[in-house]
N, C-alpha and C. Protein backbone atom coordinates (compact mmCIF):
# COMPACT_ATOMS: atom_id res chain seq x y z
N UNK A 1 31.76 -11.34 115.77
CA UNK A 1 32.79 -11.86 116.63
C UNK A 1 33.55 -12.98 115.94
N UNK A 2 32.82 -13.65 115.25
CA UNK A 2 33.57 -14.89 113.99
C UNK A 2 34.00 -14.46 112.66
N UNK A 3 34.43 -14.82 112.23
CA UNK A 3 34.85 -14.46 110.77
C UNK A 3 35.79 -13.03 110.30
N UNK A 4 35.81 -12.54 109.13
CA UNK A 4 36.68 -11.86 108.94
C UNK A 4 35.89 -10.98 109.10
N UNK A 5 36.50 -10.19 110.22
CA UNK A 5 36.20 -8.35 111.14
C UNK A 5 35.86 -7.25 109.83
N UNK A 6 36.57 -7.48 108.38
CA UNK A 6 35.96 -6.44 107.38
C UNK A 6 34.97 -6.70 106.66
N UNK A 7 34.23 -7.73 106.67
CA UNK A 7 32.41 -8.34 106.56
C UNK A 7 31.93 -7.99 107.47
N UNK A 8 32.03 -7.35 108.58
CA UNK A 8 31.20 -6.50 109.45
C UNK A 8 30.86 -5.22 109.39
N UNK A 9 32.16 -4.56 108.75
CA UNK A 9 31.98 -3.34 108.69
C UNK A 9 30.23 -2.88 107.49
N UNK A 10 29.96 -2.90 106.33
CA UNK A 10 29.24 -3.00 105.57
C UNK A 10 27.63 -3.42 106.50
N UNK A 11 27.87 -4.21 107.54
CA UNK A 11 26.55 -4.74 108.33
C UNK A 11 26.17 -3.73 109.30
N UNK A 12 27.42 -3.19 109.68
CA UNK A 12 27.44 -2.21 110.77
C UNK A 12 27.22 -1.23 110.09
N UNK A 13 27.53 -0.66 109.01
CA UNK A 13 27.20 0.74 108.22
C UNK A 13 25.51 0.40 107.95
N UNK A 14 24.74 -0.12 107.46
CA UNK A 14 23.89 -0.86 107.40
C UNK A 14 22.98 -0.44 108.95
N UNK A 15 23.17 -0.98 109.67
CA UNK A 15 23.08 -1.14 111.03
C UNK A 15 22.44 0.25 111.78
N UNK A 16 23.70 0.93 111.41
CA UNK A 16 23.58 2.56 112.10
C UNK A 16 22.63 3.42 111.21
N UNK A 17 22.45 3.05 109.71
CA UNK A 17 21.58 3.58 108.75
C UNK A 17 20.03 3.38 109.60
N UNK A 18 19.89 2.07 109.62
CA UNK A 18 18.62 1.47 110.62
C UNK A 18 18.32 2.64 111.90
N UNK A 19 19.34 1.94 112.53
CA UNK A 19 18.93 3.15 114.27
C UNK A 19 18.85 4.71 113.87
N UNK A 20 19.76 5.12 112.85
CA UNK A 20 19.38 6.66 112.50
C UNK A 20 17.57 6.92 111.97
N UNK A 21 17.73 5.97 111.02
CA UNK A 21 15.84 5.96 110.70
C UNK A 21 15.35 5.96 111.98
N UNK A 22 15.44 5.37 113.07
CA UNK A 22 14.55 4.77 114.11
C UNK A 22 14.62 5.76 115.00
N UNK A 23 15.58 6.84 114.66
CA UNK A 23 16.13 7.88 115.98
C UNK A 23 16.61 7.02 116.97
N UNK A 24 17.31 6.18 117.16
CA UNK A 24 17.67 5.20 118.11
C UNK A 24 19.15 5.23 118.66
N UNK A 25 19.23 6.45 119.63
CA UNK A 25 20.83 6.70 119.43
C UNK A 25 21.45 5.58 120.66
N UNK A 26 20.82 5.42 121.57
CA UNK A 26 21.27 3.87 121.86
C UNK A 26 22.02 2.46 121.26
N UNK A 27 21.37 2.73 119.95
CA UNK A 27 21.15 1.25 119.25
C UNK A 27 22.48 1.85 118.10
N UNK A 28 22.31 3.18 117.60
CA UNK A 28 22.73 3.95 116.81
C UNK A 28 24.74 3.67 117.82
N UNK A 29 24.88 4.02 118.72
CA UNK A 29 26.17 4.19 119.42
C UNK A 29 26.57 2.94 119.97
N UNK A 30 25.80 1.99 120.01
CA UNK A 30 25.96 0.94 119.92
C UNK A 30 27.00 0.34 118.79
N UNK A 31 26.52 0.32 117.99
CA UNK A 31 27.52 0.15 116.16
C UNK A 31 28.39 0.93 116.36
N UNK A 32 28.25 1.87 116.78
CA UNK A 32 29.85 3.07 116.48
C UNK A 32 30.60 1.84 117.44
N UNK A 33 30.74 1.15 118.38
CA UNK A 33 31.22 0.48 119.70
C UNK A 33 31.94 -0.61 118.86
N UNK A 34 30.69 -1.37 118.30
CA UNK A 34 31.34 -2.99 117.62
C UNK A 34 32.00 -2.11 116.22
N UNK A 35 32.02 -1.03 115.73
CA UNK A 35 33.00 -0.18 114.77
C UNK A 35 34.40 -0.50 115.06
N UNK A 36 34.32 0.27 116.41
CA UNK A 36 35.32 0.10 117.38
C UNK A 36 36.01 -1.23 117.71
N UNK A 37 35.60 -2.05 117.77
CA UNK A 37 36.37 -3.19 117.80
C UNK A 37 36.45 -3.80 116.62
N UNK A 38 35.89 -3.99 115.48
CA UNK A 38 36.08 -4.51 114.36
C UNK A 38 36.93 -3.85 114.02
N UNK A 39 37.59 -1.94 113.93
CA UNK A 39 38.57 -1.63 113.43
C UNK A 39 39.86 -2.15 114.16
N UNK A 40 39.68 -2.00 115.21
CA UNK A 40 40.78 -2.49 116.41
C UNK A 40 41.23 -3.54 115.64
N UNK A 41 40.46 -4.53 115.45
CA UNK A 41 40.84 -6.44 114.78
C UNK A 41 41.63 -6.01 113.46
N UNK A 42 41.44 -5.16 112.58
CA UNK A 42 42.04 -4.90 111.88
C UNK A 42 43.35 -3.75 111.71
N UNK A 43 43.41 -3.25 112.70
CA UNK A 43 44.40 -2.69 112.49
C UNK A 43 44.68 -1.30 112.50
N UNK A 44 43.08 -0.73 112.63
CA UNK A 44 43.16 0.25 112.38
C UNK A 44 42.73 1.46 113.70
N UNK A 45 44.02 1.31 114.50
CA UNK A 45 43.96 1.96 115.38
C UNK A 45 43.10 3.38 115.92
N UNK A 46 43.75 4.03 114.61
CA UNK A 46 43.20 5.48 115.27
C UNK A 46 41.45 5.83 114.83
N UNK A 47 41.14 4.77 113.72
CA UNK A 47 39.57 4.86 113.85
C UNK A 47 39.06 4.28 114.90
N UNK A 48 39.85 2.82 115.41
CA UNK A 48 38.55 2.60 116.42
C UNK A 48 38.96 3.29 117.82
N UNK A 49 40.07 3.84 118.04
CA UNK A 49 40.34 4.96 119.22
C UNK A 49 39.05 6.42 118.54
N UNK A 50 39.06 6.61 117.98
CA UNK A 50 37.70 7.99 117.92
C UNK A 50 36.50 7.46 117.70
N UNK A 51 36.10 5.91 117.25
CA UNK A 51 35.05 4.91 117.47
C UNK A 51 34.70 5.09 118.76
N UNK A 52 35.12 4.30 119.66
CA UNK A 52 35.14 3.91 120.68
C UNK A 52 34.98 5.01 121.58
N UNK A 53 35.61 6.24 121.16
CA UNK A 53 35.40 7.78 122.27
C UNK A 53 34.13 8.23 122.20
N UNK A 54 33.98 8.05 121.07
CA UNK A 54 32.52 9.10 120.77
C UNK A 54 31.69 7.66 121.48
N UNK A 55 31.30 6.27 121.63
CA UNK A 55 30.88 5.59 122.15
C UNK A 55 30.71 5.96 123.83
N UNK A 56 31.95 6.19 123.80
CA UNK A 56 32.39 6.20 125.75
C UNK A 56 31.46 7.70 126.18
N UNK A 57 31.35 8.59 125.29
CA UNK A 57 30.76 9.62 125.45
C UNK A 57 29.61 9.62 125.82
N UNK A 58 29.05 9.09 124.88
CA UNK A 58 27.48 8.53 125.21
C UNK A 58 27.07 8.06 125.99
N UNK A 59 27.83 6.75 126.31
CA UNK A 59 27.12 5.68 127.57
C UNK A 59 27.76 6.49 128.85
N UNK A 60 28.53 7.39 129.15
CA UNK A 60 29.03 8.44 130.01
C UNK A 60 27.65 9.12 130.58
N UNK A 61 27.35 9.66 129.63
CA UNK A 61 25.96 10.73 129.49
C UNK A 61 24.85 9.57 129.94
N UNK A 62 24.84 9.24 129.27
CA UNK A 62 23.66 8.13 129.42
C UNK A 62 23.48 7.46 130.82
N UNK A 63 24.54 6.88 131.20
CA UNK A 63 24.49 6.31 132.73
C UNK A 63 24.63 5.15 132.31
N UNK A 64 24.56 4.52 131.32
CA UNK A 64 24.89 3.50 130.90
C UNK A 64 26.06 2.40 131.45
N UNK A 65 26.16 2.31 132.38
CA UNK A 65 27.34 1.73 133.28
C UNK A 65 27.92 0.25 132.59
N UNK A 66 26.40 -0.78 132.45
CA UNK A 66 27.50 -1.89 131.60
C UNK A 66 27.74 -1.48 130.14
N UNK A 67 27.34 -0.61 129.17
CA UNK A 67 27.81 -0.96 127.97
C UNK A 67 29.24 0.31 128.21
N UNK A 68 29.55 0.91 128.99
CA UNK A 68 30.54 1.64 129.07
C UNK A 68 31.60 0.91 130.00
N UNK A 69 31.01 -0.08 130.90
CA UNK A 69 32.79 -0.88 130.66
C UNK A 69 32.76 -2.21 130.22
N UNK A 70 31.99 -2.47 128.68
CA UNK A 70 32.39 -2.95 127.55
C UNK A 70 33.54 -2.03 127.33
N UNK A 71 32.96 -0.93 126.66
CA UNK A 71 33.56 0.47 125.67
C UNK A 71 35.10 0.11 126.77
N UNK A 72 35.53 0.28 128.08
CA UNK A 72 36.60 0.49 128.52
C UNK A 72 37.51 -0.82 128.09
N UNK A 73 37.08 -1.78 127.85
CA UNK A 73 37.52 -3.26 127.95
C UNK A 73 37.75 -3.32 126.30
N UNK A 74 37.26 -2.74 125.46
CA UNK A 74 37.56 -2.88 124.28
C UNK A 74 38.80 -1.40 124.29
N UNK A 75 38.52 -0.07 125.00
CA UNK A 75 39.82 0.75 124.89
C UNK A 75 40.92 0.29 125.34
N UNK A 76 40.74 -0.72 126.55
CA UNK A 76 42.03 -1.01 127.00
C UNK A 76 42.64 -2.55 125.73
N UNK A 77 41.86 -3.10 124.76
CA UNK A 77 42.49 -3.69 123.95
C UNK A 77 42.83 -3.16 122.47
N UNK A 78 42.68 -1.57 122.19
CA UNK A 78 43.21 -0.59 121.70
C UNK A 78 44.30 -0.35 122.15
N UNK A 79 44.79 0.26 123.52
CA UNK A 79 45.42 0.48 124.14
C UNK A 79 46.58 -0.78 123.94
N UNK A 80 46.90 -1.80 124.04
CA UNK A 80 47.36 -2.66 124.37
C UNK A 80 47.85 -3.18 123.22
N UNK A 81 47.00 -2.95 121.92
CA UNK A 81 47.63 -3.46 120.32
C UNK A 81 48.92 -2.10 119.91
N UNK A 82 49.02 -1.16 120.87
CA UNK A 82 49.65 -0.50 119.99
C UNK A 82 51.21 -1.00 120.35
N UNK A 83 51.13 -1.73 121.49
CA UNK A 83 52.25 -2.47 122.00
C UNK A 83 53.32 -1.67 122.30
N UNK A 84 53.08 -0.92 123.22
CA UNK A 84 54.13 0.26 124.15
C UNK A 84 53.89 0.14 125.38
N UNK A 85 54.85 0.39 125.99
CA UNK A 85 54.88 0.27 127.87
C UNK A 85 53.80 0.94 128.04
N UNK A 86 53.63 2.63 127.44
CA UNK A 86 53.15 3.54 128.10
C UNK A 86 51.32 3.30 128.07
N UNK A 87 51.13 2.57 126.60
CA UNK A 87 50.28 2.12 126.14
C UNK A 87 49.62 0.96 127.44
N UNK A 88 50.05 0.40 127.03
CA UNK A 88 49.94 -0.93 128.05
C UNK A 88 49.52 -0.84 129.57
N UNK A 89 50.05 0.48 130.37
CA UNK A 89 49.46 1.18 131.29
C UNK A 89 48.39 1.58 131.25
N UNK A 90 47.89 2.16 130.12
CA UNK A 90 46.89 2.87 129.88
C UNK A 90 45.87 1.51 130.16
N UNK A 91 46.11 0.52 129.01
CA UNK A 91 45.53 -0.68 128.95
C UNK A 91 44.77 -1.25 130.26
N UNK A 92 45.81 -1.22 131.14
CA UNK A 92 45.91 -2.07 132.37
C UNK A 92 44.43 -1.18 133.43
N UNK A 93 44.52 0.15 133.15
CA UNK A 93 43.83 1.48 134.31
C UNK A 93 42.37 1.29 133.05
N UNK A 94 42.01 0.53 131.67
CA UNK A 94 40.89 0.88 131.77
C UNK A 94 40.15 -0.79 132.07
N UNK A 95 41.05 -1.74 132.63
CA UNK A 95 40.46 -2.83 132.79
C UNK A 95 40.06 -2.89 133.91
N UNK A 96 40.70 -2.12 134.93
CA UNK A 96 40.27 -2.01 136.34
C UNK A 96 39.06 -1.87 136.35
C-alpha cells in the first residue's frame, strides 16, 4: 500500500508461488486481487481489469462476501482511472 506499486509486483509473484505450493487458492486469489490493484496504480489497466475478474470469480463462488466487495471497490477504481462518463458509471454501480 506504501511505496512504489512495481516492488510489489515481484513479492506478489513470490506470494502466489507460496499459496500454489500450499494448494491455497484462497490465499493464491488473494494476490491475483492486490495484482489487481498494484497494476491499476500503475497504469496498467487492462491487466488489473482481468486481475481483478478472475479474483471476483472466485470470491463469487466462494461466498466470500467481504473480500468480493474489496474486489468491487478496487473495480470501481479501475473503472474510474480510465476517466470516461461511461466508465465512471460503471465506477459509481460497483461502489454501491
Amino acid at each position: 500500500e506504501y511505496g512504489d506499486p512495481a516492488d510489489a509486483l515481484p513479492l506478489l509473484h513470490t506470494a502466489a508461488g507460496i499459496a500454489r505450493e500450499l494448494l491455497d487458492v484462497d490465499l493464491l486469489l488473494l494476490t491475483v486481487r492486490n495484482e489487481a490493484e498494484v497494476c491499476a496504480k500503475l497504469g496498467r489497466l487492462a491487466d488489473a481489469e482481468r486481475h481483478i475478474g478472475e479474483a471476483i470469480g472466485h470470491f463469487t463462488t466462494a461466498g466470500n462476501e467481504r473480500r468480493l466487495a474489496e474486489c468491487l471497490v478496487i473495480l470501481g477504481d479501475i473503472q474510474r482511472a480510465h476517466g470516461t462518463p461511461e466508465k465512471d458509471r460503471v465506477a459509481a454501480r460497483c461502489y454501491e
